[in-house]
C-alpha atoms as a PDB file:
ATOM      1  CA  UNK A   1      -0.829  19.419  -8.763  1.00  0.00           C
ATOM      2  CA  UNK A   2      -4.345  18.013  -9.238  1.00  0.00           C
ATOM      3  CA  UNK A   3      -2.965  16.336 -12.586  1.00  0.00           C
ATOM      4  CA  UNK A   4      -0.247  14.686 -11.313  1.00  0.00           C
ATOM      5  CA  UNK A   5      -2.166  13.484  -8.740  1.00  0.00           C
ATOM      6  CA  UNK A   6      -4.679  12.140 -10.896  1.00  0.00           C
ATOM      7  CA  UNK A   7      -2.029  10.588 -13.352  1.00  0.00           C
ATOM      8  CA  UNK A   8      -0.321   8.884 -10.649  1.00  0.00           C
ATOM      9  CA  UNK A   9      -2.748   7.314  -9.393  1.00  0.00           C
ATOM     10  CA  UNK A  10      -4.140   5.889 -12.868  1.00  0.00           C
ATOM     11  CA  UNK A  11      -0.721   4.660 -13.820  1.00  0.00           C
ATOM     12  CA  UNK A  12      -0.694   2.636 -10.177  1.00  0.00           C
ATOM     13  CA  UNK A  13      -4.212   1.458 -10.808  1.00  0.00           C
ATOM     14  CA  UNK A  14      -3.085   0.653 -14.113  1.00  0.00           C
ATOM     15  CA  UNK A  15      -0.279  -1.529 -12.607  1.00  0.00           C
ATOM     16  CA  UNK A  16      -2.574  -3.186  -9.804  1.00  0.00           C
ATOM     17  CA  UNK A  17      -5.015  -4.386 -12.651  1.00  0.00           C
ATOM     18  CA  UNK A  18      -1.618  -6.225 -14.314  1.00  0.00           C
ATOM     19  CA  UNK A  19      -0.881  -7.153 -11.394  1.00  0.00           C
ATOM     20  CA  UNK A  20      -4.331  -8.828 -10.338  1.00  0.00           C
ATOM     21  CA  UNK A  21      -4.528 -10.090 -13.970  1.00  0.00           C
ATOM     22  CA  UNK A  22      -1.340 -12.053 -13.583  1.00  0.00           C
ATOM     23  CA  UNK A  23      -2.375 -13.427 -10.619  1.00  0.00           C
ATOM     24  CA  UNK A  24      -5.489 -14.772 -12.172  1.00  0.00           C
ATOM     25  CA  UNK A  25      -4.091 -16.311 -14.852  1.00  0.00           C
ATOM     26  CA  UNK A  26      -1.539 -18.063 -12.690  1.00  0.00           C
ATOM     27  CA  UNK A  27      -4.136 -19.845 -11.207  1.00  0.00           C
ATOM     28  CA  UNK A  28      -5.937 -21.130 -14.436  1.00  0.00           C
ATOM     29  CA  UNK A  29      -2.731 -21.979 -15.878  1.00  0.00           C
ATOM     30  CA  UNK A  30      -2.350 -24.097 -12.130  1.00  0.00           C
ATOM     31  CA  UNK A  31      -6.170 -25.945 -12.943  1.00  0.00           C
ATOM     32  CA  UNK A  32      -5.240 -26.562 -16.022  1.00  0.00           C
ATOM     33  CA  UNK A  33      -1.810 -28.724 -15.239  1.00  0.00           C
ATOM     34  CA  UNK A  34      -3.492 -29.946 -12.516  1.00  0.00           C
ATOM     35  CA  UNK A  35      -5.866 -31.493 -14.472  1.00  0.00           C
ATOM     36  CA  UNK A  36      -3.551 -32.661 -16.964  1.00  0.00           C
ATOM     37  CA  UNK A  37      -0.460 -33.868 -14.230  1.00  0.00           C
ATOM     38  CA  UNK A  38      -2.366 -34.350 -10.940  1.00  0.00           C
ATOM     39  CA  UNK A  39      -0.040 -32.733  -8.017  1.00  0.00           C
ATOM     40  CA  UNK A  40       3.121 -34.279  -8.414  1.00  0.00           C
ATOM     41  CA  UNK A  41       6.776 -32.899  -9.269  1.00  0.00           C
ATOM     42  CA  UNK A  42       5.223 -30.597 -12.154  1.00  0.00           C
ATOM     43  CA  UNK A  43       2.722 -29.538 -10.215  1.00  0.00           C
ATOM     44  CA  UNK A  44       5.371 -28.215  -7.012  1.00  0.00           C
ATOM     45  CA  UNK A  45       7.584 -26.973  -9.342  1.00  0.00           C
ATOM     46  CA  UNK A  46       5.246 -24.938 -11.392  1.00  0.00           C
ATOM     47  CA  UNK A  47       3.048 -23.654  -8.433  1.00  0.00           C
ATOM     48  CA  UNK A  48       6.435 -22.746  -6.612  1.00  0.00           C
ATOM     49  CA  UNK A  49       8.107 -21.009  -9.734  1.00  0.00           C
ATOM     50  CA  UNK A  50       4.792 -19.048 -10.507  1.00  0.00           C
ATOM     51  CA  UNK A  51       3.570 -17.870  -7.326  1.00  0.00           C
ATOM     52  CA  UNK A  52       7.379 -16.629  -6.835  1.00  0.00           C
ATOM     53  CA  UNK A  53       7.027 -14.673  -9.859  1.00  0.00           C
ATOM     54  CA  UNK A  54       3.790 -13.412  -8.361  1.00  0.00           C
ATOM     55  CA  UNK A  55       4.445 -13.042  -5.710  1.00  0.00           C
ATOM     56  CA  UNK A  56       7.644 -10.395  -6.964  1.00  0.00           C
ATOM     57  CA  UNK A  57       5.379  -8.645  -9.670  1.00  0.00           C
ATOM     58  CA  UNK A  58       3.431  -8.084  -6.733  1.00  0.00           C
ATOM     59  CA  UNK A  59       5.825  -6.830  -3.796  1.00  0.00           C
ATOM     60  CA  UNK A  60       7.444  -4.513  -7.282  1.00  0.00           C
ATOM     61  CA  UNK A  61       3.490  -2.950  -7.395  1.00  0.00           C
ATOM     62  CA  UNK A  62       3.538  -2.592  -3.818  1.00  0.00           C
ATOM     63  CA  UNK A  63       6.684  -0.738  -3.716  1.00  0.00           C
ATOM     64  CA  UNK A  64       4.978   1.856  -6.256  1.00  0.00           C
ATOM     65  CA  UNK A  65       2.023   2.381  -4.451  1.00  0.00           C
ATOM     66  CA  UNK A  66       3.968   3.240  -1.243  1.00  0.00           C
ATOM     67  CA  UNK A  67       5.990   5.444  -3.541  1.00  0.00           C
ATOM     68  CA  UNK A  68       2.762   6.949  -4.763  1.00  0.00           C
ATOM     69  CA  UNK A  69       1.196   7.320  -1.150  1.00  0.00           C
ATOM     70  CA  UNK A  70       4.298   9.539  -0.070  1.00  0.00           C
ATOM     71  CA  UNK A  71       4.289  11.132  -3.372  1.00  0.00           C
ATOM     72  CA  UNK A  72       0.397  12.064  -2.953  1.00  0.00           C
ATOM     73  CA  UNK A  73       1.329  13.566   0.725  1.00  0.00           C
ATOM     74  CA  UNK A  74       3.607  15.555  -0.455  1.00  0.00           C
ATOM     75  CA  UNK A  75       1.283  17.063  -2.851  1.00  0.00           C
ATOM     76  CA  UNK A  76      -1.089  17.456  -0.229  1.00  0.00           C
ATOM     77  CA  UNK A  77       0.856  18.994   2.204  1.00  0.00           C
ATOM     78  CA  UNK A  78       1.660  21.391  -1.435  1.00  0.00           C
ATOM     79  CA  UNK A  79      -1.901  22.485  -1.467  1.00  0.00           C
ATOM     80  CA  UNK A  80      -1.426  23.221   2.288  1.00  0.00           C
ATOM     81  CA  UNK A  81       0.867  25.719   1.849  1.00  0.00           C
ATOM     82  CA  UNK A  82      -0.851  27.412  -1.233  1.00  0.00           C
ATOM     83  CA  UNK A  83      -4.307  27.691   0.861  1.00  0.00           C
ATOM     84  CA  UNK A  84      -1.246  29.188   3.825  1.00  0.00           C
ATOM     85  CA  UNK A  85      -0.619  31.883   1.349  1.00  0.00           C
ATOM     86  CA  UNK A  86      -4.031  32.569   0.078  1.00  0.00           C
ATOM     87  CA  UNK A  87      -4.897  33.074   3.659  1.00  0.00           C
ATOM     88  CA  UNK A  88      -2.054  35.529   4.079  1.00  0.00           C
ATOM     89  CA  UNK A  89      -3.129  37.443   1.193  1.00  0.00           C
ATOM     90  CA  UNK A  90      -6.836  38.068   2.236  1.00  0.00           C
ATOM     91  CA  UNK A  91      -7.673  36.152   5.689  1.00  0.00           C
ATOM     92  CA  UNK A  92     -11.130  36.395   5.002  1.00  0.00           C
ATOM     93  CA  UNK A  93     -11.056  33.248   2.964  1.00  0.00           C
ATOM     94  CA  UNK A  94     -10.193  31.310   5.954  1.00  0.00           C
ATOM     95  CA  UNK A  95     -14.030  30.599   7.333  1.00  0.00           C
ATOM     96  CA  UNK A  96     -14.461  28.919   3.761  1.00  0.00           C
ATOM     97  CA  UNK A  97     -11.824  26.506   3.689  1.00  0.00           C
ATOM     98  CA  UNK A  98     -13.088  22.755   4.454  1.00  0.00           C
ATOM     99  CA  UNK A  99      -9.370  22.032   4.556  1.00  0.00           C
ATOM    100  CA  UNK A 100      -6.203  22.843   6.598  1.00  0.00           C
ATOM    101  CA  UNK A 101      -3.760  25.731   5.503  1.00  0.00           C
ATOM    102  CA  UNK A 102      -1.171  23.978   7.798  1.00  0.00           C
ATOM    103  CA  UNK A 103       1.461  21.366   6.699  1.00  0.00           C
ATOM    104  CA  UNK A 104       2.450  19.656  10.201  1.00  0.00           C
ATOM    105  CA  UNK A 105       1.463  15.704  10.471  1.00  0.00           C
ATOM    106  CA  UNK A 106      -2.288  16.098  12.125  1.00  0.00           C
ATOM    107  CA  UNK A 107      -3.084  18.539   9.500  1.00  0.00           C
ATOM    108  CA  UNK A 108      -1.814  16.285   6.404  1.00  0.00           C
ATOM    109  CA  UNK A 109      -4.370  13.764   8.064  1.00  0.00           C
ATOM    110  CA  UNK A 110      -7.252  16.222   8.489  1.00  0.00           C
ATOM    111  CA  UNK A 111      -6.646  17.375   4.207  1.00  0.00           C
ATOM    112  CA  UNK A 112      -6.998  13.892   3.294  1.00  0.00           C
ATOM    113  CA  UNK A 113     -10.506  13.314   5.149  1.00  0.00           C
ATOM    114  CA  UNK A 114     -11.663  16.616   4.405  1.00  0.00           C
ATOM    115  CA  UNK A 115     -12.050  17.214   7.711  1.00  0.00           C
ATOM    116  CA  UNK A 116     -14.605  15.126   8.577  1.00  0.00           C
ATOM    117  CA  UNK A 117     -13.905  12.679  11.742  1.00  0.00           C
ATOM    118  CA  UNK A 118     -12.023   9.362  10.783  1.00  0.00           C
ATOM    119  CA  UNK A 119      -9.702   7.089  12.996  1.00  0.00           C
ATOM    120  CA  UNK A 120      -6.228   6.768  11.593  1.00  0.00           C
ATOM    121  CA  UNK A 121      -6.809   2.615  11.651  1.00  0.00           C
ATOM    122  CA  UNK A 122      -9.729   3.545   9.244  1.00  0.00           C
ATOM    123  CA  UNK A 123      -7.135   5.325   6.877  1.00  0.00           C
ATOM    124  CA  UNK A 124      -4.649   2.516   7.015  1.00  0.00           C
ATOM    125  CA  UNK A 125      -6.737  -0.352   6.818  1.00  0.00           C
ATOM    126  CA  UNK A 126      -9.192   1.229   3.681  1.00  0.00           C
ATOM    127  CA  UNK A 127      -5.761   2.218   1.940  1.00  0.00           C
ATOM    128  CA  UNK A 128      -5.008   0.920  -1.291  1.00  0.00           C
ATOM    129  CA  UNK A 129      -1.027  -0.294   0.535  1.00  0.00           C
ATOM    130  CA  UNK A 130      -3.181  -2.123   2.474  1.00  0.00           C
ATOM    131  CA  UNK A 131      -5.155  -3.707  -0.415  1.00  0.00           C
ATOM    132  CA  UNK A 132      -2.195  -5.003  -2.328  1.00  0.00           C
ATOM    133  CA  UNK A 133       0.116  -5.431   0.990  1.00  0.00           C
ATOM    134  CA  UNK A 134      -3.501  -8.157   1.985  1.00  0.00           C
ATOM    135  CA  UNK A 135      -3.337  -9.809  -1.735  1.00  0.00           C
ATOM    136  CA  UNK A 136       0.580 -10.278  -1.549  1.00  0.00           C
ATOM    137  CA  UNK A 137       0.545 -11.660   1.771  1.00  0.00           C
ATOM    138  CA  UNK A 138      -2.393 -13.866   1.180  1.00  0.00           C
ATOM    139  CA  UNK A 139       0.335 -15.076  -2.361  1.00  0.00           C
ATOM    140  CA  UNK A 140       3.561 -14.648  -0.058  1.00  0.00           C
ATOM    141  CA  UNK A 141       1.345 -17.649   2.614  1.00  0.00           C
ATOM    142  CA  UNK A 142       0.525 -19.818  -0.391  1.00  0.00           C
ATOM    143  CA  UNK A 143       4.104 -20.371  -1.519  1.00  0.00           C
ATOM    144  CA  UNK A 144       5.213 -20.816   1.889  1.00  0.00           C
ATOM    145  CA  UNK A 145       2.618 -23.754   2.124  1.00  0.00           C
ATOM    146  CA  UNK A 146       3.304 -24.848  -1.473  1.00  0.00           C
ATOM    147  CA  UNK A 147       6.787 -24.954  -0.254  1.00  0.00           C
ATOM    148  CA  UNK A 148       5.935 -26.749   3.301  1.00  0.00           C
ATOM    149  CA  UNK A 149       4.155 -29.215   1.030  1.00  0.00           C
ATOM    150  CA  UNK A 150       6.766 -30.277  -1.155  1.00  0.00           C
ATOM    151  CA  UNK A 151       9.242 -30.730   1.339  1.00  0.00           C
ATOM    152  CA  UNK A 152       7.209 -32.663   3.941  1.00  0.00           C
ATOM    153  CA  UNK A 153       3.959 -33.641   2.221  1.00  0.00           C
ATOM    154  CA  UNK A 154       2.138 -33.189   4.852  1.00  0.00           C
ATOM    155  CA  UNK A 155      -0.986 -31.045   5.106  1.00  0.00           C
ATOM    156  CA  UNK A 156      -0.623 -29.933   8.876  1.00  0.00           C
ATOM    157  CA  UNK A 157       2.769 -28.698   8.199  1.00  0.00           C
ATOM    158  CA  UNK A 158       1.953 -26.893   5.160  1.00  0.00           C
ATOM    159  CA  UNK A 159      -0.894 -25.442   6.848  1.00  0.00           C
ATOM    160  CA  UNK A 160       1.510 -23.988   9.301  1.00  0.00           C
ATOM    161  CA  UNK A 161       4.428 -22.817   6.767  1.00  0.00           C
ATOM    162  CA  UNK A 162       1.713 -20.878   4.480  1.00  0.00           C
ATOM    163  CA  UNK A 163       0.448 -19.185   7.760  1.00  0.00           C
ATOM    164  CA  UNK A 164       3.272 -17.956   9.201  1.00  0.00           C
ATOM    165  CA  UNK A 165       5.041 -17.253   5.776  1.00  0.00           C
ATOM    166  CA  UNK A 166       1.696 -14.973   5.267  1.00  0.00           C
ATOM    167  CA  UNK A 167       1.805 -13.353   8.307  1.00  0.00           C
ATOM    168  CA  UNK A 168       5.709 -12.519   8.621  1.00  0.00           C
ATOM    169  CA  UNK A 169       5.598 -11.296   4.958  1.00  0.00           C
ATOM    170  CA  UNK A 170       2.555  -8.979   6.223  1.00  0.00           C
ATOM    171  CA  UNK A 171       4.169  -7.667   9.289  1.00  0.00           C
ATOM    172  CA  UNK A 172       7.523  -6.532   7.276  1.00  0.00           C
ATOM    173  CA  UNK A 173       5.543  -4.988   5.019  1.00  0.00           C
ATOM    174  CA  UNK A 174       3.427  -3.116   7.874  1.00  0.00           C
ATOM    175  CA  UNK A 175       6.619  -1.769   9.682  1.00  0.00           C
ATOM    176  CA  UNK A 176       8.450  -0.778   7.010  1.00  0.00           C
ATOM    177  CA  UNK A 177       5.517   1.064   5.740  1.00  0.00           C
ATOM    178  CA  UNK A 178       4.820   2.726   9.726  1.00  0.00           C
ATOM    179  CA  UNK A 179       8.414   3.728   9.688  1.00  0.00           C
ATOM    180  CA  UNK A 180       8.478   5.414   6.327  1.00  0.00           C
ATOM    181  CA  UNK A 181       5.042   7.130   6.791  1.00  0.00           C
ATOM    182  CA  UNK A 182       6.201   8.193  10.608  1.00  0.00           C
ATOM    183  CA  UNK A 183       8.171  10.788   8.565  1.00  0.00           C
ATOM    184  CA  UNK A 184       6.553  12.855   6.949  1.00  0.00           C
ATOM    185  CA  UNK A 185       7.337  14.287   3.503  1.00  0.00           C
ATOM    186  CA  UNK A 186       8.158  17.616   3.649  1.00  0.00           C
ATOM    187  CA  UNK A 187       9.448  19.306   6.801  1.00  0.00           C
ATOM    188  CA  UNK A 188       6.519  21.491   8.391  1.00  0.00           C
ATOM    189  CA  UNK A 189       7.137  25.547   7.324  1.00  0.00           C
ATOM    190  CA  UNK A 190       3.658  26.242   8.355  1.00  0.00           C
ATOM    191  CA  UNK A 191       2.213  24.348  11.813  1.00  0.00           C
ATOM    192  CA  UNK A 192      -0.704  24.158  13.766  1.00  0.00           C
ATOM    193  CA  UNK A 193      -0.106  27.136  15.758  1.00  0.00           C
ATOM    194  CA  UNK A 194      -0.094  24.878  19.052  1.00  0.00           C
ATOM    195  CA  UNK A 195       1.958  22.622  17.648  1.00  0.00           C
ATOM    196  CA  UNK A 196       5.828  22.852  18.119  1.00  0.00           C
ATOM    197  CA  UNK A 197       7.329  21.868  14.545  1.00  0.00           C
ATOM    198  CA  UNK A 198      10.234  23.385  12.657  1.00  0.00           C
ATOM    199  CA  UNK A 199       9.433  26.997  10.965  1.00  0.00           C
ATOM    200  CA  UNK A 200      12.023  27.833   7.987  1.00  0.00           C
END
């Protein structure tokens, strides 16, 4: 479990560094028309048609960390169940676990911190969803103000467009992310005792 954990997580990394990479270049490639063309037609159209392309690599590599997040819960909540049995085998081992042998919600939550006290907004927000969710809603509000800019050409409006094109991109993102997490994985075999779950 521990290796497909650990090669999941390099192959998203792997994809986030692309990802980042692209972005970076995007903007060179930008400086350099600019320099060349000034910001007129070529530059709109080019800004528009790359940061669109950026801005789908980068919703794609979002999509596959959130796929990776739920896939590393479920393993998780795997390794709760294996430390369930160990404990059923020989319940002295219990005092030495540092993490839970239950696979409800709250206990998913206390594996990942290792039991050590941590607010669930401190989870979220250090996440690496949140990371790339932040860098594709920082590209989604720059092509909504490259956009606001080419069709009014004013700077006030474009302001405006990239802002709120930033945010609602963001809060989509969030809640369809809050929804999918409010599930969790696996259905819970093994729950807190004082916790009413379904028991298969």
């Amino acid at each position: 479990m521990l290796a497909a954990r650990g090669m999941t997580w390099s192959e998203v990394m792997s994809r986030i560094s692309v990802h980042l990479t692209i972005a970076s270049a995007g903007l060179v490639v930008l400086a350099l028309v600019t320099q060349a063309a000034g910001f007129g037609t070529e530059f709109h159209v080019l800004s528009i048609g790359l940061t669109s392309a950026i801005l789908a690599l980068g919703t794609l590599t979002g999509v596959r960390v959130h796929n990776a997040s739920r896939e590393d819960a479920a393993i998780v909540l795997g390794m709760n169940r294996l430390r369930t049995a160990y404990v059923q085998m020989g319940p002295g081992i219990a005092d030495y676990l540092v993490t839970s042998q239950h696979d409800d919600q709250a206990r998913l939550m206390a594996t990942y911190t290792m039991g050590m006290p941590r607010s669930t907004l401190s989870h979220i927000m250090g996440s690496t969803s949140m990371f790339i969710n932040i860098v594709n809603a920082i590209v989604a509000g720059a092509l909504g103000a490259l956009i606001g800019d080419a069709a009014a050409g004013d700077p006030l409006v474009a302001s405006l467009a990239g802002i709120a094109v930033g945010l609602i991109y963001l809060a989509i993102i969030v809640e369809a992310a809050r929804r999918s997490f409010a599930q969790p994985p696996l259905d819970a075999r093994f729950p807190t005792p004082n916790q009413k779950g379904p028991i298969t």
